[in-house]
Protein backbone atom coordinates (compact mmCIF):
# COMPACT_ATOMS: atom_id res chain seq x y z
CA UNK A 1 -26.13 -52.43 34.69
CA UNK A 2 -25.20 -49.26 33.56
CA UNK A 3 -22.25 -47.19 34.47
CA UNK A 4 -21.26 -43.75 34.02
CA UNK A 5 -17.23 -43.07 34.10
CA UNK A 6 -16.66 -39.54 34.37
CA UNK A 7 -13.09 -38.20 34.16
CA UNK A 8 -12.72 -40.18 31.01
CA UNK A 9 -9.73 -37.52 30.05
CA UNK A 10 -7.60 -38.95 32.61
CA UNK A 11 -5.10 -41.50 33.46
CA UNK A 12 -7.55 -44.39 34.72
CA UNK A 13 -11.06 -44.26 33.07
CA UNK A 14 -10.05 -45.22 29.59
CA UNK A 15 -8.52 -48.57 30.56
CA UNK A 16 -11.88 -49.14 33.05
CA UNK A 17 -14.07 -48.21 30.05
CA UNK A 18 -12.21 -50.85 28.16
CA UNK A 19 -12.68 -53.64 30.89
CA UNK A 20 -15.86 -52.61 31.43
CA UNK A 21 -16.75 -53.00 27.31
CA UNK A 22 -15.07 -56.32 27.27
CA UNK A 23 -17.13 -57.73 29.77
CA UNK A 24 -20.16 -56.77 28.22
CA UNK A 25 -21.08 -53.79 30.65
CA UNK A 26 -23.36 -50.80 29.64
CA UNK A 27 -20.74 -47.33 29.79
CA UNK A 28 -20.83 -44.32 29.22
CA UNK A 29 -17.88 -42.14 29.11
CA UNK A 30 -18.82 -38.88 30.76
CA UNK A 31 -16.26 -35.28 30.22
CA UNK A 32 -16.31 -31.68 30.03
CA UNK A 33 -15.87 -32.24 26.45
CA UNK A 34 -16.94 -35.22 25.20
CA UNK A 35 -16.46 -34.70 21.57
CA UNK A 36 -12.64 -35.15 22.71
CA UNK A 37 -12.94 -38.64 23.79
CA UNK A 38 -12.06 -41.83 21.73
CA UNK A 39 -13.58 -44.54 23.84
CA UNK A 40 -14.43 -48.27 22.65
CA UNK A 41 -16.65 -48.88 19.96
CA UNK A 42 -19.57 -50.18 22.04
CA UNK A 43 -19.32 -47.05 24.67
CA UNK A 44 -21.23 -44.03 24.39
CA UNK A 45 -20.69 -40.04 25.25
CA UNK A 46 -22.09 -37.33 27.63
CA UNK A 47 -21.40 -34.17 28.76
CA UNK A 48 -20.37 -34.02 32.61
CA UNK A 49 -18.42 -31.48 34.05
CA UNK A 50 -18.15 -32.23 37.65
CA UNK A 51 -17.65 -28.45 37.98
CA UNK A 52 -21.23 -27.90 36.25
CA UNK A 53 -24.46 -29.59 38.30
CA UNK A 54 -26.42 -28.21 34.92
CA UNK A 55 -24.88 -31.36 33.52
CA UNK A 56 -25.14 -33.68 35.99
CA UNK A 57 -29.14 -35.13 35.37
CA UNK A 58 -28.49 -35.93 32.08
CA UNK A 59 -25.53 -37.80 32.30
CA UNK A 60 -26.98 -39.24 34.99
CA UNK A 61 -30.04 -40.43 33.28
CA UNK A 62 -30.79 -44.26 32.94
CA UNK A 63 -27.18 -45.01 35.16
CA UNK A 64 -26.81 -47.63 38.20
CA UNK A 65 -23.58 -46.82 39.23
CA UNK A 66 -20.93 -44.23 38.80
CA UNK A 67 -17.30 -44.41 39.11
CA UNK A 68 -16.83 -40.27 40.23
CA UNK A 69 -13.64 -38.64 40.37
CA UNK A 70 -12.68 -36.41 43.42
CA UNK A 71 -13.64 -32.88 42.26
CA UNK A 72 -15.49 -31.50 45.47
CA UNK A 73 -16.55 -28.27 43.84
CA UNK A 74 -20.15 -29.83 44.02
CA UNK A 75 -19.78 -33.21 45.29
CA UNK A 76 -23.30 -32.80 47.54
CA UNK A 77 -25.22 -31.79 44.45
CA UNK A 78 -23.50 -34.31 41.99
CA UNK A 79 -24.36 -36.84 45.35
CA UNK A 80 -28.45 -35.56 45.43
CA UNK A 81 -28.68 -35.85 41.47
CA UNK A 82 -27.39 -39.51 41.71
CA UNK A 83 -29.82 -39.95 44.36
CA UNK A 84 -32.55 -38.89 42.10
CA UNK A 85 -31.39 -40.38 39.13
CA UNK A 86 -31.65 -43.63 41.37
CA UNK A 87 -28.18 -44.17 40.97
CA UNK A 88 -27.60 -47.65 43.44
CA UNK A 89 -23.84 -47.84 43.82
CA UNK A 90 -21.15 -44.58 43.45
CA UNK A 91 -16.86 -45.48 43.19
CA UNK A 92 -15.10 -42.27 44.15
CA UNK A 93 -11.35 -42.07 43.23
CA UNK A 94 -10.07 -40.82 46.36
CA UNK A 95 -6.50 -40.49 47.98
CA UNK A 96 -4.61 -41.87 50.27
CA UNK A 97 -3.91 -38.63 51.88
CA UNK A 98 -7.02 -38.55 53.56
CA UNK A 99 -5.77 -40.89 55.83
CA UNK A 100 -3.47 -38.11 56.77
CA UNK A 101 -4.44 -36.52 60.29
CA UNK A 102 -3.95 -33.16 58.30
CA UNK A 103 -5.98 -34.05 55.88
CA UNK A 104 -8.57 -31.12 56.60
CA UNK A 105 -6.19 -28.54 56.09
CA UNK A 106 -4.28 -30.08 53.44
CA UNK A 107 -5.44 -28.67 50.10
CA UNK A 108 -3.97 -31.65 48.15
CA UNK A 109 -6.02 -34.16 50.62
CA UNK A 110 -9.20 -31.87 51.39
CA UNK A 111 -10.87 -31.92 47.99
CA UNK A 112 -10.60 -35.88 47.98
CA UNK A 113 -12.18 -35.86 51.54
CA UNK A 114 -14.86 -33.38 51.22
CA UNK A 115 -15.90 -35.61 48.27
CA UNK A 116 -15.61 -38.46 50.76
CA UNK A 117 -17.54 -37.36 53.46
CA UNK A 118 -20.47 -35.53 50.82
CA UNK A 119 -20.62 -39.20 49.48
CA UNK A 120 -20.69 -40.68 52.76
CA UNK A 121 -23.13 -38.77 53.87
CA UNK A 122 -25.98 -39.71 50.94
CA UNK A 123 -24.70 -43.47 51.77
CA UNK A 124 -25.60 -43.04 55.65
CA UNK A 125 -29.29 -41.78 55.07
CA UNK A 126 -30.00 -44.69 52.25
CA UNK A 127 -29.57 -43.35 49.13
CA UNK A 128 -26.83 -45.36 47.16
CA UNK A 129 -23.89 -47.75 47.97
CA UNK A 130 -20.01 -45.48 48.15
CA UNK A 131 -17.28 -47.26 47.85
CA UNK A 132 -13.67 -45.58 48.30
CA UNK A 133 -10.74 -46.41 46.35
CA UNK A 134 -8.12 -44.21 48.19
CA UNK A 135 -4.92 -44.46 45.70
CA UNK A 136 -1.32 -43.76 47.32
CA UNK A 137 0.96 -42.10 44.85
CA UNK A 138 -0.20 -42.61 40.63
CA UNK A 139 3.76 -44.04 38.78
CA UNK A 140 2.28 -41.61 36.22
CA UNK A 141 3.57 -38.90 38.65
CA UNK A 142 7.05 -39.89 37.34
CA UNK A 143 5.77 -38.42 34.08
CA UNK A 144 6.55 -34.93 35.08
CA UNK A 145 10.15 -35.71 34.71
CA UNK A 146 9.70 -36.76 31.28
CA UNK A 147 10.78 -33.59 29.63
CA UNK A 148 13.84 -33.03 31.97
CA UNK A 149 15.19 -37.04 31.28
CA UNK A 150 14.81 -36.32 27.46
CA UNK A 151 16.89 -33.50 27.75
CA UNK A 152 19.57 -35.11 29.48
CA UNK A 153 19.25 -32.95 32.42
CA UNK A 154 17.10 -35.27 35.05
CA UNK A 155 14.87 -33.62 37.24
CA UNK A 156 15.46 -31.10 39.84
CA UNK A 157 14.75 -32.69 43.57
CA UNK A 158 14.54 -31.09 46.71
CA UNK A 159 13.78 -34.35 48.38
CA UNK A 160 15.42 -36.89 46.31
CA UNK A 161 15.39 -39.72 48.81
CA UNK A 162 11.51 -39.30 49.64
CA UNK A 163 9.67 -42.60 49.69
CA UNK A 164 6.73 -43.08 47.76
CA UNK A 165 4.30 -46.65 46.20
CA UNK A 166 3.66 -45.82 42.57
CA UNK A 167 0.84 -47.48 41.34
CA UNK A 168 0.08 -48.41 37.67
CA UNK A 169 -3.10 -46.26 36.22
CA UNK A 170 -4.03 -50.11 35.27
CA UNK A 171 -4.26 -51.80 38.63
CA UNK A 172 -6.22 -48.62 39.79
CA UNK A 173 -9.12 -49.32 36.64
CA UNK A 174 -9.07 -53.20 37.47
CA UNK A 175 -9.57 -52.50 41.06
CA UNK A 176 -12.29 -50.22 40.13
CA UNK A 177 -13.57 -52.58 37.55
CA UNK A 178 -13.89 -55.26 40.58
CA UNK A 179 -15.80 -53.06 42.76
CA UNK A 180 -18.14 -51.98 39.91
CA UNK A 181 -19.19 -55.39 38.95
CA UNK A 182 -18.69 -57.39 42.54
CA UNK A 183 -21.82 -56.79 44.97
CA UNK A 184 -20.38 -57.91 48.16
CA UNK A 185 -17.19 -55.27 47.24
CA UNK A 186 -19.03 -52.51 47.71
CA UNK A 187 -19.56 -49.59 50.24
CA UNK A 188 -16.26 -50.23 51.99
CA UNK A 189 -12.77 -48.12 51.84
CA UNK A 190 -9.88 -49.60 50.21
CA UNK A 191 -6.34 -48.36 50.42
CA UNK A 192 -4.49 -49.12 47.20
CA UNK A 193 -0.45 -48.70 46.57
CA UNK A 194 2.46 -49.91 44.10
CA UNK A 195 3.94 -53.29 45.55
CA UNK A 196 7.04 -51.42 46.41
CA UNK A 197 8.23 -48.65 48.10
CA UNK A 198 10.75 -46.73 46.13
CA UNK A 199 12.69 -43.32 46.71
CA UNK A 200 12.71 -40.59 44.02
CA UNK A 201 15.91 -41.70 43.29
CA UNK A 202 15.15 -45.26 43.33
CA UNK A 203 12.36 -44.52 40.61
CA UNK A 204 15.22 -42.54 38.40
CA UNK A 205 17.53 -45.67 38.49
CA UNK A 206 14.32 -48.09 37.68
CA UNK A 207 14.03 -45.70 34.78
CA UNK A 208 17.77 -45.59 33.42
CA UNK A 209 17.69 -49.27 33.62
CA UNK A 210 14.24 -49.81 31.67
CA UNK A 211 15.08 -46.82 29.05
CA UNK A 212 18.61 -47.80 28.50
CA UNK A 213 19.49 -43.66 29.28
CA UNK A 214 21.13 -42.25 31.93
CA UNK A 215 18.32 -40.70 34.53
CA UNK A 216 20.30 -37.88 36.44
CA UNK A 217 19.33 -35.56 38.89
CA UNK A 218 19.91 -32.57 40.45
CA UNK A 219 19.51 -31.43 44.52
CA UNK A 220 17.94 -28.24 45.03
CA UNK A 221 16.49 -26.33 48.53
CA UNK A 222 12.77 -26.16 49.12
CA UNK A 223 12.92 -22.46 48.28
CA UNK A 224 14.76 -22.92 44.68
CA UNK A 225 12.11 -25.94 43.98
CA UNK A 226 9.40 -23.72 44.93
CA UNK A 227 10.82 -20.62 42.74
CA UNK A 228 11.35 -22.94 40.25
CA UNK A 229 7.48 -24.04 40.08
CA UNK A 230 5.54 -20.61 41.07
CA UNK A 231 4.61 -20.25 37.43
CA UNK A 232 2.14 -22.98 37.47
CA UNK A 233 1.47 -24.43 40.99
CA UNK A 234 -0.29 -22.27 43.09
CA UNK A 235 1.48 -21.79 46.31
CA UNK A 236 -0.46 -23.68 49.23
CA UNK A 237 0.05 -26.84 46.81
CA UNK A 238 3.13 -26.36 46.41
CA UNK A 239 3.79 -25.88 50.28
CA UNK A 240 1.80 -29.06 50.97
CA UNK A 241 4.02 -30.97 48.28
CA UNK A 242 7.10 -29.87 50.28
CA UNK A 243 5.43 -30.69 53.31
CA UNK A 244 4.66 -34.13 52.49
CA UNK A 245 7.97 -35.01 50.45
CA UNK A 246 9.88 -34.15 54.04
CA UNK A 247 7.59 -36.54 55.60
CA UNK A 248 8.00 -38.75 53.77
CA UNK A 249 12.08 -38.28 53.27
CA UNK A 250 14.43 -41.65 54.30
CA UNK A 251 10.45 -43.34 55.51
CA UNK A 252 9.56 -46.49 53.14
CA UNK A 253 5.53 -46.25 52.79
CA UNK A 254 3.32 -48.46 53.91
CA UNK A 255 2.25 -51.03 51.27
CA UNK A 256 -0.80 -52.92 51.20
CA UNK A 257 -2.11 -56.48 48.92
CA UNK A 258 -5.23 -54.77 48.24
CA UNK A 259 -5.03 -54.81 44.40
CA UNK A 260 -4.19 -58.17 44.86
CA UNK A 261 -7.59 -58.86 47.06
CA UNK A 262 -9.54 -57.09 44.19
CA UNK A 263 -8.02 -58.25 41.09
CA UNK A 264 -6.62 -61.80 42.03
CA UNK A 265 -2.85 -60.29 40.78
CA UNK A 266 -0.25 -59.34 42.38
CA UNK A 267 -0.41 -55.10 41.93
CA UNK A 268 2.40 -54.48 38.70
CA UNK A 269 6.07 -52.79 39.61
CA UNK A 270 7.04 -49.70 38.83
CA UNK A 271 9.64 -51.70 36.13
CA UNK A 272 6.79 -53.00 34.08
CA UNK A 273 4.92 -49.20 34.74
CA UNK A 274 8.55 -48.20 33.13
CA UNK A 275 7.94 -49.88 30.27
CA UNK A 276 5.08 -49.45 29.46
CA UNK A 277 5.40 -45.75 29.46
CA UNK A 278 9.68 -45.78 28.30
CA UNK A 279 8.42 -43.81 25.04
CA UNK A 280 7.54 -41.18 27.26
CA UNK A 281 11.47 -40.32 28.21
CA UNK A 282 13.20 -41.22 24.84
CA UNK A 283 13.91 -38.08 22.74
């Protein structure tokens, strides 16, 4: 088996390259700019740009399977080149917002269901296996309050007591990693979260107590929060943050044992996430 792993920038492929490597799996590590990319020893390079079907047949070439990132720019042509590659099985990282009965209209959720249902589609008239890994909220999110806990300032919250089930990047590439290598796991949907579900402000304390530093933080309305971001979220994102965050205010999330199912562990807390990242907000 081969498999291509595009989106090997990001948070998750590395770590599934590296399972995949160790287990004596053919990858390939596919990016808009591969010559960026430090992967394994034993893993090779290619071009693919998700946003670019001019790259997709020949980083397609030779694959079985392909664990594909949400971009849904061309998800129906990246879906009829992996057809005639001969690609057998496609992973999409998806969201769990597409369980959302907004998710249509939602331009957070949208992208990740458009690629859903273009992948769907090429499934329902034969031409590969899709599975879905639909991922509640990444514990790398807590990253963009990094800078602000280094400081000594803390983040600014307009929903501090919003619920959310961070998941470790990790327990996302070893559930992928399962359905990759496991026949009878694939072409099914599987909702993944965090064993726990934890407020913003619950996630802050987590992080004092794993850092050893105070992790403050500030209230502030919608509006100022908004303001605050205009210079670098565009403005329906940032609406549909706000939206869900309210939603999602004093409500614990749903969890599920679904890394657990996949990966025969319990999914890891957002303590041992914590440390594993506590570099991250030390000055």
């Amino acid at each position: 088996m081969t498999v291509l792993v595009t989106g090997s920038r990001g948070r998750v492929a590395p770590t599934l390259l590296g399972l995949l490597d160790a287990a004596g799996v053919k990858a390939t590590a596919g990016s808009k700019n591969p010559a960026d990319l430090s992967p394994p020893a034993g893993v090779g390079t290619v071009r693919c740009d998700l946003t670019d079907p001019a790259t997709f047949d020949t980083a397609l070439a030779g694959v079985d399977s392909v664990f594909l990132y949400a971009e849904a720019t061309h998800a129906e042509a990246f879906a009829d080149r992996a057809r005639a590659a001969g690609v057998e099985h496609v992973v999409l990282l998806s969201s769990s917002s597409v369980l959302d009965p907004d998710a249509a209209e939602n331009p957070i959720a949208a992208s990740h269901l458009a690629a859903e249902r273009a992948l769907s589609a090429a499934a329902d008239a034969g031409s590969f296996e899709a599975t879905r890994l639909q991922s509640g909220a990444f514990a790398t999110n807590a990253l963009q309050w990094a800078g602000a806990l280094r400081d000594g300032r803390g983040p600014a919250l307009p929903h501090p007591h919003t619920y959310g089930d961070p998941i470790h990047e990790r327990d996302v590439a070893e559930a992928a990693f399962a359905v990759l290598t496991e026949p009878r796991l694939r072409g099914s949907s599987y909702l993944l979260t965090g064993p726990e579900s934890l407020t913003f402000v619950e996630q802050l304390a987590v992080l004092a107590e794993v850092t050893g530093r105070p992790a403050p933080h500030s209230v502030v309305t919608p509006e100022e929060w908004k303001e605050s971001v205009a210079g670098f979220i565009p403005e329906t994102f940032a609406d549909a943050l706000l939206s869900y965050w309210a939603s999602h205010d004093g409500r614990p999330t749903p969890l599920t044992r679904t890394v657990e199912e996949l990966t025969g562990h319990p999914a890891r807390t957002f303590a041992t996430w914590a440390a594993d990242h506590a570099e991250d907000f030390r000055p």
